[in-house]
Protein backbone atom coordinates (compact mmCIF):
# COMPACT_ATOMS: atom_id res chain seq x y z
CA UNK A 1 0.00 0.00 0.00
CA UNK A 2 2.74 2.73 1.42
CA UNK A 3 4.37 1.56 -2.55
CA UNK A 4 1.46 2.64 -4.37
CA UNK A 5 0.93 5.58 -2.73
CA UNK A 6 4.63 6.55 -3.51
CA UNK A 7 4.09 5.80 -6.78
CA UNK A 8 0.80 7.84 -7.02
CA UNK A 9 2.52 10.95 -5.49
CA UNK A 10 5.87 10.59 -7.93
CA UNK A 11 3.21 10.73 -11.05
CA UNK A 12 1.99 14.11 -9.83
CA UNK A 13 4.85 15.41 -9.66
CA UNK A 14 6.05 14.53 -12.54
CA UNK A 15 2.63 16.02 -13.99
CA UNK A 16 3.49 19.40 -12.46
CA UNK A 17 7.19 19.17 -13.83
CA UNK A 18 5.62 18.86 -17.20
CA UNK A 19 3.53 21.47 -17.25
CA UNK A 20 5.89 23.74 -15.71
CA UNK A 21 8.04 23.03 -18.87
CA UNK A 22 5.13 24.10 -21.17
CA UNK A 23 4.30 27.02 -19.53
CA UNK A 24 7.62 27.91 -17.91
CA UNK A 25 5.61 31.66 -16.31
CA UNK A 26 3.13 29.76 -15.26
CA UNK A 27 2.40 30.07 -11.45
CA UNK A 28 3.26 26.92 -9.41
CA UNK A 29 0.67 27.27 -7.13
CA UNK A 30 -2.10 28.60 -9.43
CA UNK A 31 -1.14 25.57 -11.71
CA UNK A 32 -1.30 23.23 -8.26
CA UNK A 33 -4.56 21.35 -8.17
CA UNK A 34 -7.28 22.59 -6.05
CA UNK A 35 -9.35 20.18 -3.86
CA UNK A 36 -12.60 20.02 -5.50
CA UNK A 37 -15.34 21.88 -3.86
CA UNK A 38 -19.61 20.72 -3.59
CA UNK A 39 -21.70 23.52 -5.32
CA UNK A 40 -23.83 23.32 -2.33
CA UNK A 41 -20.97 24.39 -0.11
CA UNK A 42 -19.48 26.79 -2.09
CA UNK A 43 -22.47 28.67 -4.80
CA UNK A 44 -20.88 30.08 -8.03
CA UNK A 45 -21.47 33.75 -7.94
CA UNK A 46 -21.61 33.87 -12.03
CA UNK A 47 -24.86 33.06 -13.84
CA UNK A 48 -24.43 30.32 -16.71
CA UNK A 49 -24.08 31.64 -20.24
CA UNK A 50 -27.29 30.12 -21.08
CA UNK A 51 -29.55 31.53 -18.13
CA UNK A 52 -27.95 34.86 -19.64
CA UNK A 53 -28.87 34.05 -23.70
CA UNK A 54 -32.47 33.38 -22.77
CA UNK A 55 -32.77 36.51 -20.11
CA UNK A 56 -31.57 38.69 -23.26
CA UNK A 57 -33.47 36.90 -25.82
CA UNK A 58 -36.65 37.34 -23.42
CA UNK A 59 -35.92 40.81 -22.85
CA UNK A 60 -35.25 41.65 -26.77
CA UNK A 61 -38.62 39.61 -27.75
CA UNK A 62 -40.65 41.69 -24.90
CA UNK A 63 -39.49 45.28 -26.52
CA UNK A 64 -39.76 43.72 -30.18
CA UNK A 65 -43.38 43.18 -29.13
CA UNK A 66 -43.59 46.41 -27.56
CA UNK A 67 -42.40 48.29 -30.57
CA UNK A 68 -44.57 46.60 -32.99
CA UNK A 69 -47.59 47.46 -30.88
CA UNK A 70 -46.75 50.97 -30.74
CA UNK A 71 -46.36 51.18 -34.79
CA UNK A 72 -49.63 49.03 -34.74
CA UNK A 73 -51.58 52.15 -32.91
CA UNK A 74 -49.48 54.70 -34.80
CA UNK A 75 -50.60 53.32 -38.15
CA UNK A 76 -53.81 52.35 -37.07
CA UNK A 77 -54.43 55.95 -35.72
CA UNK A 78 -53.31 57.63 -39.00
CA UNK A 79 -55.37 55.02 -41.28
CA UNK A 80 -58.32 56.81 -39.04
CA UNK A 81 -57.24 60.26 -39.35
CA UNK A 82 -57.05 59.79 -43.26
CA UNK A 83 -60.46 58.05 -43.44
CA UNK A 84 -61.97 60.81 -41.43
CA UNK A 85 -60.39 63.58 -43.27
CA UNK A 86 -60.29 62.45 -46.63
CA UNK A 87 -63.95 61.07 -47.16
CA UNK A 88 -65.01 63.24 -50.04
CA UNK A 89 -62.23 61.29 -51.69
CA UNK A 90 -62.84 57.72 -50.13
CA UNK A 91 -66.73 57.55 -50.27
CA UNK A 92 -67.15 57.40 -54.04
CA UNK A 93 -64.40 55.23 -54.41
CA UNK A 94 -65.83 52.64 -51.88
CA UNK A 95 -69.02 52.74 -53.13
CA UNK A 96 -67.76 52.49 -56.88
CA UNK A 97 -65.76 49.28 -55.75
CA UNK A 98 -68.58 47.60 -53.88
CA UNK A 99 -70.67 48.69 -56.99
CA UNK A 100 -67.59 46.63 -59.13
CA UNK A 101 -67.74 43.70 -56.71
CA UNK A 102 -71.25 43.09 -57.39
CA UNK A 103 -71.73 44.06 -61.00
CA UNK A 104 -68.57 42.07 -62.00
CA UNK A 105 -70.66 38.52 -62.20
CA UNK A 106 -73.49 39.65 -64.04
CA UNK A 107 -70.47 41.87 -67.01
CA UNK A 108 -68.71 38.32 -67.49
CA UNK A 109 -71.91 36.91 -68.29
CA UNK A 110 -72.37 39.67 -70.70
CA UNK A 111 -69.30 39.32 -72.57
CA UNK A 112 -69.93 35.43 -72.89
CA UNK A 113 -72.23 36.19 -75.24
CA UNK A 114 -69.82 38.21 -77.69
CA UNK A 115 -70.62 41.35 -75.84
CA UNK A 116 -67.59 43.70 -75.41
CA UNK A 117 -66.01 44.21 -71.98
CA UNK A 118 -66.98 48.48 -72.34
CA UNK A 119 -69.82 48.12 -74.00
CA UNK A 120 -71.30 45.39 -71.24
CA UNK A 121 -70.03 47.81 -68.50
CA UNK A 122 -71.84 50.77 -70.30
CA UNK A 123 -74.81 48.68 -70.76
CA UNK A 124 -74.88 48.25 -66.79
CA UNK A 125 -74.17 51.64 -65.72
CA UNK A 126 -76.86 52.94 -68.17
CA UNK A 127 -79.50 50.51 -66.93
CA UNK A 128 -78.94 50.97 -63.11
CA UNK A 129 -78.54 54.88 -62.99
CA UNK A 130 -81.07 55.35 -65.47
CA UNK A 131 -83.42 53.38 -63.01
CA UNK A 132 -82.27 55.52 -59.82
CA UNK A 133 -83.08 58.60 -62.56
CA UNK A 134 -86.34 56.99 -62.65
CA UNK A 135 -87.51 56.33 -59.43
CA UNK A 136 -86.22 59.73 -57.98
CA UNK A 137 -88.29 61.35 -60.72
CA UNK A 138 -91.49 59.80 -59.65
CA UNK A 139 -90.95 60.17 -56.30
CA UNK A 140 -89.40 63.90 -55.97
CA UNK A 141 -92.72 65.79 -56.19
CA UNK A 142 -94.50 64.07 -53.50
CA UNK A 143 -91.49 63.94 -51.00
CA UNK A 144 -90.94 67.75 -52.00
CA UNK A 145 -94.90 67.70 -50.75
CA UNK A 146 -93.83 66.30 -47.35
CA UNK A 147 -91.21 68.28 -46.64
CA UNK A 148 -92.30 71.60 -47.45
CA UNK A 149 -95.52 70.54 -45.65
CA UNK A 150 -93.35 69.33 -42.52
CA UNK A 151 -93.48 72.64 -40.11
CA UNK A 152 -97.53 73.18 -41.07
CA UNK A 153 -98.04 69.24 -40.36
CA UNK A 154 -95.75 69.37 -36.91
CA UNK A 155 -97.85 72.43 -36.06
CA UNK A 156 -101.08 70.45 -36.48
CA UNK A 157 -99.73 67.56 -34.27
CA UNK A 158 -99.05 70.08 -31.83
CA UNK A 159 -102.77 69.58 -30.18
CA UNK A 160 -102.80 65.63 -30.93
CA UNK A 161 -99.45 64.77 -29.12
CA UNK A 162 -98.26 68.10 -26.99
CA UNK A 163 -94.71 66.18 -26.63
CA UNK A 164 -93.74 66.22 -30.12
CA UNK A 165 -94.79 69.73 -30.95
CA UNK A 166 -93.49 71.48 -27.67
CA UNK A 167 -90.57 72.77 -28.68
CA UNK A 168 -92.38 74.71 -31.58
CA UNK A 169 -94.69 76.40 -29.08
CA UNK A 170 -91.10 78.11 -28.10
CA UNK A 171 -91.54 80.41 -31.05
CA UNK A 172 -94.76 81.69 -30.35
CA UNK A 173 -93.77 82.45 -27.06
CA UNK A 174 -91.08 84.62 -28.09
CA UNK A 175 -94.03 86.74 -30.64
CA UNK A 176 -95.99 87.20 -27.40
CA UNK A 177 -93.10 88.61 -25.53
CA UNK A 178 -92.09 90.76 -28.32
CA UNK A 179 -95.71 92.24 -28.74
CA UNK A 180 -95.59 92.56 -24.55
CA UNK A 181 -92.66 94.33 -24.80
CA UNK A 182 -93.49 96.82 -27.14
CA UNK A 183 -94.05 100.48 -26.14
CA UNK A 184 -97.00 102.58 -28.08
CA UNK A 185 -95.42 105.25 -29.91
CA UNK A 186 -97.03 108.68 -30.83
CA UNK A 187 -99.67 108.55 -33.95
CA UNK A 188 -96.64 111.09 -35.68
CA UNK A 189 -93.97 108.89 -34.66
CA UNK A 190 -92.98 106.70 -37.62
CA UNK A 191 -93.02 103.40 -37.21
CA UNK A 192 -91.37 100.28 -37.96
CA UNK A 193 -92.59 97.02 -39.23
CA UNK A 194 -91.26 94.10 -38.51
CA UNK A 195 -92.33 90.73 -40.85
CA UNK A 196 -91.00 87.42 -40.04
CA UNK A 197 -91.27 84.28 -42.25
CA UNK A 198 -92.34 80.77 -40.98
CA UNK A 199 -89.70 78.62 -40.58
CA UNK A 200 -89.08 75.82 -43.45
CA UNK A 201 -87.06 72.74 -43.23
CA UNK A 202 -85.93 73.35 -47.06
CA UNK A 203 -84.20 76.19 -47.61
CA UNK A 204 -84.13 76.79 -51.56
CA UNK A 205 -80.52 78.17 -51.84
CA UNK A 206 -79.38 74.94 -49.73
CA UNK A 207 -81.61 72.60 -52.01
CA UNK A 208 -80.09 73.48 -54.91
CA UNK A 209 -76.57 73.48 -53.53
CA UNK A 210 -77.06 70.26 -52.49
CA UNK A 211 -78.84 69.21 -55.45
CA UNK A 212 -75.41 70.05 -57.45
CA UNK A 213 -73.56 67.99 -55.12
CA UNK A 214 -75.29 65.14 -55.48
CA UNK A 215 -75.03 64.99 -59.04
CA UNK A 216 -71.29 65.73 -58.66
CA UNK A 217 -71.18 62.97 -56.47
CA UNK A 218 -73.65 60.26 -58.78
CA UNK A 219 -71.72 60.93 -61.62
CA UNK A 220 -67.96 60.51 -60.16
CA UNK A 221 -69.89 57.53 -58.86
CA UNK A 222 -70.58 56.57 -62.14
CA UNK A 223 -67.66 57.11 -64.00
CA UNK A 224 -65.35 55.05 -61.23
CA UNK A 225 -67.68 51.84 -61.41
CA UNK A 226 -67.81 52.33 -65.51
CA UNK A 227 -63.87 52.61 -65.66
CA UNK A 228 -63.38 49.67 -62.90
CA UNK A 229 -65.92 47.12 -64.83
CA UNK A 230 -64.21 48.16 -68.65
CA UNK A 231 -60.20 48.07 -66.82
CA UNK A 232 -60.55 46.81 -63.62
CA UNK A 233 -59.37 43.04 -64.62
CA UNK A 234 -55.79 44.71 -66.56
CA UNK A 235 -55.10 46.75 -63.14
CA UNK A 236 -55.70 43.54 -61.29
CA UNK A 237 -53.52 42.04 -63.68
CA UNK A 238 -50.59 44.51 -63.51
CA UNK A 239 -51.06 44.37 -59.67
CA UNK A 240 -50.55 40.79 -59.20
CA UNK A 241 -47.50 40.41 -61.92
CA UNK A 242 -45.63 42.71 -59.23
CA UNK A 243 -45.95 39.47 -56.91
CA UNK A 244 -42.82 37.50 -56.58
CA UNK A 245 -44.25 33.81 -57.72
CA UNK A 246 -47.48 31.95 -59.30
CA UNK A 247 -47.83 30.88 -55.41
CA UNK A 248 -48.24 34.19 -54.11
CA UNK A 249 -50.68 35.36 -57.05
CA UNK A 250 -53.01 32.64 -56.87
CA UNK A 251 -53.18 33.05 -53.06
CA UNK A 252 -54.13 36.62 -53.82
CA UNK A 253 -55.83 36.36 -56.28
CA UNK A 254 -58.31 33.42 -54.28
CA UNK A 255 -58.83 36.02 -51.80
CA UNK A 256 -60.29 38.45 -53.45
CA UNK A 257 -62.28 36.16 -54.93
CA UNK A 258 -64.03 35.13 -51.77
CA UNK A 259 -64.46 38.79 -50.71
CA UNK A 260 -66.07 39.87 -54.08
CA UNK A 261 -68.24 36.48 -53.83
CA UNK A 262 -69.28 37.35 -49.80
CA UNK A 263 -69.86 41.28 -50.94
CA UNK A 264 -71.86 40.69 -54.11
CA UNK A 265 -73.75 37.68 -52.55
CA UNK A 266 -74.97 39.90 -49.69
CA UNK A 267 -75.59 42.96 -51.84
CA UNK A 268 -77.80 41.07 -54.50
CA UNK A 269 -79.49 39.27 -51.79
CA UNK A 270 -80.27 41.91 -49.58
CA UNK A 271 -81.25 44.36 -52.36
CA UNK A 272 -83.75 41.51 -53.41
CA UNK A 273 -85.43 41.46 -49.68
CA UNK A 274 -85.47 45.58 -49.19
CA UNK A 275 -87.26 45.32 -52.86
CA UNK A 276 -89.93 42.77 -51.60
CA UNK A 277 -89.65 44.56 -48.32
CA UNK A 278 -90.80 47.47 -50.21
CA UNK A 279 -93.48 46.18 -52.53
CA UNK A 280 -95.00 44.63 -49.36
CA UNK A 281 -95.06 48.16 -47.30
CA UNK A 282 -96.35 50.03 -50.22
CA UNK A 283 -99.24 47.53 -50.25
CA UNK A 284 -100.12 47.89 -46.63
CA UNK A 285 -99.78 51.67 -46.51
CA UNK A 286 -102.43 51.35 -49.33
CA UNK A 287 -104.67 49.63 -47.49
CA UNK A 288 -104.57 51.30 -44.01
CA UNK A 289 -105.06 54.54 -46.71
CA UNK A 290 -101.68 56.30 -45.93
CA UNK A 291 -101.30 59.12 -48.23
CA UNK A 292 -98.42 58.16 -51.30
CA UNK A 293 -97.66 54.60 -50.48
CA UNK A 294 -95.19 54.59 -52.77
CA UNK A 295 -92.96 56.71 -51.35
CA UNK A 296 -93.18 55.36 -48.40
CA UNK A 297 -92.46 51.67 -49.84
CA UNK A 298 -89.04 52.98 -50.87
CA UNK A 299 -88.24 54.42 -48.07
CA UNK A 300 -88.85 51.35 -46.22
CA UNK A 301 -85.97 49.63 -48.83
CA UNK A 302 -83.83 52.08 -48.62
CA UNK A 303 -83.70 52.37 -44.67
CA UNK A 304 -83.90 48.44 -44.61
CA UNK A 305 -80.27 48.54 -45.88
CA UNK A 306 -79.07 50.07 -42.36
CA UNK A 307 -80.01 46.75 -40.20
CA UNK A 308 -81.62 47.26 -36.67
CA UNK A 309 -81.69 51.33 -36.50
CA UNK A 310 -82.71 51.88 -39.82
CA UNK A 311 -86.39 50.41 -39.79
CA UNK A 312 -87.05 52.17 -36.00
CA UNK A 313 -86.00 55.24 -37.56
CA UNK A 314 -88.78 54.63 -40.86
CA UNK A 315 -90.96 53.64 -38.65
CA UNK A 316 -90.73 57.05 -36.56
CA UNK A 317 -91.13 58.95 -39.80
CA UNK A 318 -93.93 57.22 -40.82
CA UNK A 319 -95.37 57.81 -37.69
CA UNK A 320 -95.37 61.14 -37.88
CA UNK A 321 -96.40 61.55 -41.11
CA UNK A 322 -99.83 59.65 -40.22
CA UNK A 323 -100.10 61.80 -37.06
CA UNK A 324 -100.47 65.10 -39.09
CA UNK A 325 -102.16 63.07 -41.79
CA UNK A 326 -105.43 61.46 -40.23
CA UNK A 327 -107.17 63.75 -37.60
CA UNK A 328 -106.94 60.59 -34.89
CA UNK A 329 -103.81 59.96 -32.89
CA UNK A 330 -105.12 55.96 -32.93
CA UNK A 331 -105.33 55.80 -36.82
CA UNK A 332 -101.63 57.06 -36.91
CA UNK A 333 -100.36 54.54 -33.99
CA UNK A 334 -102.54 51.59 -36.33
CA UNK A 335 -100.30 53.07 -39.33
CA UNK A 336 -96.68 53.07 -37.50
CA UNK A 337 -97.44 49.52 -36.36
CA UNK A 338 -98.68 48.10 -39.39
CA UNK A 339 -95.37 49.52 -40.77
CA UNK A 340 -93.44 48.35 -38.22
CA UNK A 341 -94.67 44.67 -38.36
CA UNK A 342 -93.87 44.61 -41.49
CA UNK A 343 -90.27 45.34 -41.50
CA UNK A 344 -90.35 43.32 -38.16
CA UNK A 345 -91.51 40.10 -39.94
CA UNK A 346 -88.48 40.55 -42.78
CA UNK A 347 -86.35 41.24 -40.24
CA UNK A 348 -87.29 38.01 -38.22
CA UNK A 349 -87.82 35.37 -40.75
CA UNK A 350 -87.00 36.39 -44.19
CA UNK A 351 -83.36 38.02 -43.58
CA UNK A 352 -82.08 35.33 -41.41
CA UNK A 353 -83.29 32.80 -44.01
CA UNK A 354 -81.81 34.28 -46.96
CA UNK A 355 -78.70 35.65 -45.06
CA UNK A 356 -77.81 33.31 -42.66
CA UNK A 357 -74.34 31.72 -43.92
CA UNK A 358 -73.64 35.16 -45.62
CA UNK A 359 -74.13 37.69 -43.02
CA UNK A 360 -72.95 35.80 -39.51
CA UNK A 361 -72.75 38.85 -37.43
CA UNK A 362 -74.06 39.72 -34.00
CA UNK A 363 -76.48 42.93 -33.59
CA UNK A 364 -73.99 43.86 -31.55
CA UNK A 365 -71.44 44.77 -33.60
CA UNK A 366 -73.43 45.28 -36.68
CA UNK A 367 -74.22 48.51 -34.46
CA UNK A 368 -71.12 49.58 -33.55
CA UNK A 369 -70.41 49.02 -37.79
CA UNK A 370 -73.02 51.26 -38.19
CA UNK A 371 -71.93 53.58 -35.46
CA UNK A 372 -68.25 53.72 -36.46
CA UNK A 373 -68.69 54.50 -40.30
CA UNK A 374 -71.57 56.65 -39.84
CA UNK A 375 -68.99 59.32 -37.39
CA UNK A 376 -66.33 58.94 -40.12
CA UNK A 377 -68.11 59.23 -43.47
CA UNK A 378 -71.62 60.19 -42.11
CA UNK A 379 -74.92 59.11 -43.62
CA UNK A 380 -72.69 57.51 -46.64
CA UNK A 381 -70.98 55.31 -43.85
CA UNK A 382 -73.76 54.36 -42.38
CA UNK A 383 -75.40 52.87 -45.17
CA UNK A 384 -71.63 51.05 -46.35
CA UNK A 385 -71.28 50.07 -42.79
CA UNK A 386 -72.15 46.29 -43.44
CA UNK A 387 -70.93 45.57 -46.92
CA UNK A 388 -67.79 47.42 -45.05
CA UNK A 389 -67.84 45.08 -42.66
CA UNK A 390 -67.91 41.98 -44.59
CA UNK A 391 -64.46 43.15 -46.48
CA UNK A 392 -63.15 43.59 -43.27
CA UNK A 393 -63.74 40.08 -42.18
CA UNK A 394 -62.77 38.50 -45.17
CA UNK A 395 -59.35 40.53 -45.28
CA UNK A 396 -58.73 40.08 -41.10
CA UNK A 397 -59.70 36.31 -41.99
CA UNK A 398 -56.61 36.19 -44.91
CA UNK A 399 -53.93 36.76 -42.00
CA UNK A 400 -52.79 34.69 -38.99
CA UNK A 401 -52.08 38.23 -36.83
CA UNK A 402 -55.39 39.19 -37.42
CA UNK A 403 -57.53 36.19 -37.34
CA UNK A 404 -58.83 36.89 -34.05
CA UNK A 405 -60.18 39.92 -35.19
CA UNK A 406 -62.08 38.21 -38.22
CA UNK A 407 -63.53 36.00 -35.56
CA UNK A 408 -65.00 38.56 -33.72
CA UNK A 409 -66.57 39.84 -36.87
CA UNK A 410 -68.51 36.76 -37.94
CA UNK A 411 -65.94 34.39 -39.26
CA UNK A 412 -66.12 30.63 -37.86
CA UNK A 413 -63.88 30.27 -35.20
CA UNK A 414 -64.16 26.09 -35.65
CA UNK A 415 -63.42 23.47 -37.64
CA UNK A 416 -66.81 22.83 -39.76
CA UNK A 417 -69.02 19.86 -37.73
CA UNK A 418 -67.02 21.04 -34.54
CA UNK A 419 -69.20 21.80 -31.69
CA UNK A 420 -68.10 25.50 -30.28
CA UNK A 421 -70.06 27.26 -27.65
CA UNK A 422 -67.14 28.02 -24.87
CA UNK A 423 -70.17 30.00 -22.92
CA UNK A 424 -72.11 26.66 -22.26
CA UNK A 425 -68.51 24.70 -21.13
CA UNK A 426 -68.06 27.38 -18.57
CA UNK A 427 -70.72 26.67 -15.87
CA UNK A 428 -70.10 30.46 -14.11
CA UNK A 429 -70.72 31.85 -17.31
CA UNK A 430 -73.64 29.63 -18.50
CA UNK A 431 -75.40 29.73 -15.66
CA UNK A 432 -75.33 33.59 -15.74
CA UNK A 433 -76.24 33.49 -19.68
CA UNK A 434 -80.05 33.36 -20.48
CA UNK A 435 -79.03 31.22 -23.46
């Protein structure tokens, strides 16, 4: 034993010796070995190079994030501020592209029958804006009727519902304090005469400013969805021969394809329902013996087009309309009621029948659509506010980043025959839902 201990201590040594040799400024007793010592005993006061790596990495992902959220709201704030302040600009060309979306079927099968592509799209832009010509012109003397009639018919309401016409009574309280007021002057005194003109909800000058604006606005209309049908497929062209592969186009090119099949679906459908919807109030205010039914059947169409606020606001109209209309405030509530169940009955069975798999949006934020466009592009936003929507979906829908936001607007958040209702899974939550 005492020989092979010798032995064990002579190899050391001889170990040192050697590596004194190699490194001749070497230290002897920083080359010496050290007696190992137990991390538990003696805790390294370094972190490992990997703990560090992932701390960095962790700390560079978390302010990647960060940034990317910021430019996010930046951009998204800006894409806001131009919407808002540029709508003169944006509203015709939405309107001419939805107008391309859904005329774009109907022009193909055109030209399949030897029809020319500008010719076709001339044929359709002459046919539907020479039926809007149409139905304005047979419609603008009796609404002109209404509306210049409007303060004399709120003044007759006045004694059948005092609610409605109390603000009015404001201005003849201000004529009797004026006449209070006055002091007699001397029969040699001259005097001066004051006249005053009854308020009118149409002011000429404005009508016919307005007037001019519209037609500014119809025919830029016009010529956009004429130029778009006739060109629209070359631009669409050019733009896709900018992508980098045949991958990339047909993926982009499949897209839009399902959004101009989801936009012109809905649009042809629900301009089919708002016309039955309006052939079927025109015949009811007919029979209850509403003065010009007509106009009050396209009304009823052309509100029908802003879901949930847009037949409670016809419905007020027409109310009032009947109220200065018949001499009994029962007759007009019979009139706003039969007009209201009828746009209640579309609404309740015939649009979720037609529209179900196209339009798979909550009321919810169908109002907040409505609510949104209407405060950036007004009355033109409100009535875009769901075909708006739908290109929104689709486009959120095309992108895994913003796939959560498609799913809040309507888009199927399962697998097709998957069962998903997370509300009834989560007993807290079910048992507080009245579903």
């Amino acid at each position: 034993m005492k020989n092979a201990h010798d032995d064990r201590e002579t190899s050391t040594t001889s170990v040192l010796a050697i590596d004194r040799r190699i490194d001749p400024g070497s230290d002897p007793e920083a080359a010496a070995p050290r007696p190992a010592s137990h991390p538990s005993t003696q805790p390294s006061t370094t972190q490992p190079p990997r703990e560090l790596s992932s701390r960095s990495s962790g700390l560079l992902e978390r302010n990647d994030r960060w940034m990317r959220g910021m430019v996010t709201a930046i951009a998204a704030i800006l894409t806001l501020g131009m919407l808002y302040i540029a709508s003169d600009l944006l509203v015709p060309i939405a309107i001419a592209a939805l107008a391309y979306l859904s005329l774009r079927p109907i022009e193909a099968k055109i030209c399949r029958w030897g029809v020319p592509q500008a010719a076709a799209s001339a044929m359709l832009i002459a046919g539907l804006f020479s039926s809007l010509a149409l139905i304005i012109a047979l419609l603008y003397s009796p609404a002109q009727q209404w509306l210049t009639s409007a303060p004399e018919s709120l003044a007759a309401i006045r004694g059948k519902f005092q609610s409605v016409a109390e603000p009015l009574t404001a201005v003849d309280r201000a004529g009797t304090a004026v006449d209070d007021a006055t002091i007699p002057l001397k029969e040699d005194e001259p005097r001066i005469e004051v006249a005053y003109q009854k308020p009118s909800i149409v002011d000429e000058t404005v009508l016919i400013n307005q007037t001019g604006q519209m037609l500014a606005f119809v025919a830029a209309i016009a010529v956009l969805t004429f130029f778009m049908l006739s060109t629209g497929d070359d631009l669409l062209n050019r733009t896709l021969g900018v992508l980098p592969n045949s991958r990339s186009r047909g993926e982009v090119l499949k897209k839009i394809g399902d959004i101009q099949q989801s936009v012109g679906r809905y649009l042809a459908q629900i301009t089919c329902i708002n016309i039955g919807l309006g052939v079927a109030v025109t015949f009811v205010m007919w029979l209850v013996g509403m003065p010009t039914p007509v106009l009050w059947g396209v009304m009823a169409a052309l509100f029908n087009f802003i879901p949930y606020v847009g037949p409670l606001a016809a419905t007020s109209i027409v109310f009032l309309a009947a109220a200065s209309s018949f001499d009994t405030m029962s007759r007009a509530c019979l009139t706003a009621f039969a007009f209201w169940l009828t746009t209640a009955v579309e609404g309740q069975f015939v649009t979720p029948t037609i529209l179900g798999k196209t339009l798979k949006v909550g009321p919810v934020v169908v109002l907040i659509a409505v609510a949104f466009w209407g405060f950036l592009w007004g009355l033109s936003g409100v009535f875009l506010a769901v075909p708006l929507l739908i290109v929104q979906r689709k486009i959120f829908a095309s992108f895994e980043a913003t796939y959560p936001l498609a799913v809040v607007l309507g888009e199927d958040a399962c697998e097709p025959g998957e069962e998903c209702d997370p509300i009834k899974d989560h007993k807290p939550i079910a048992e507080a839902s009245p579903v």
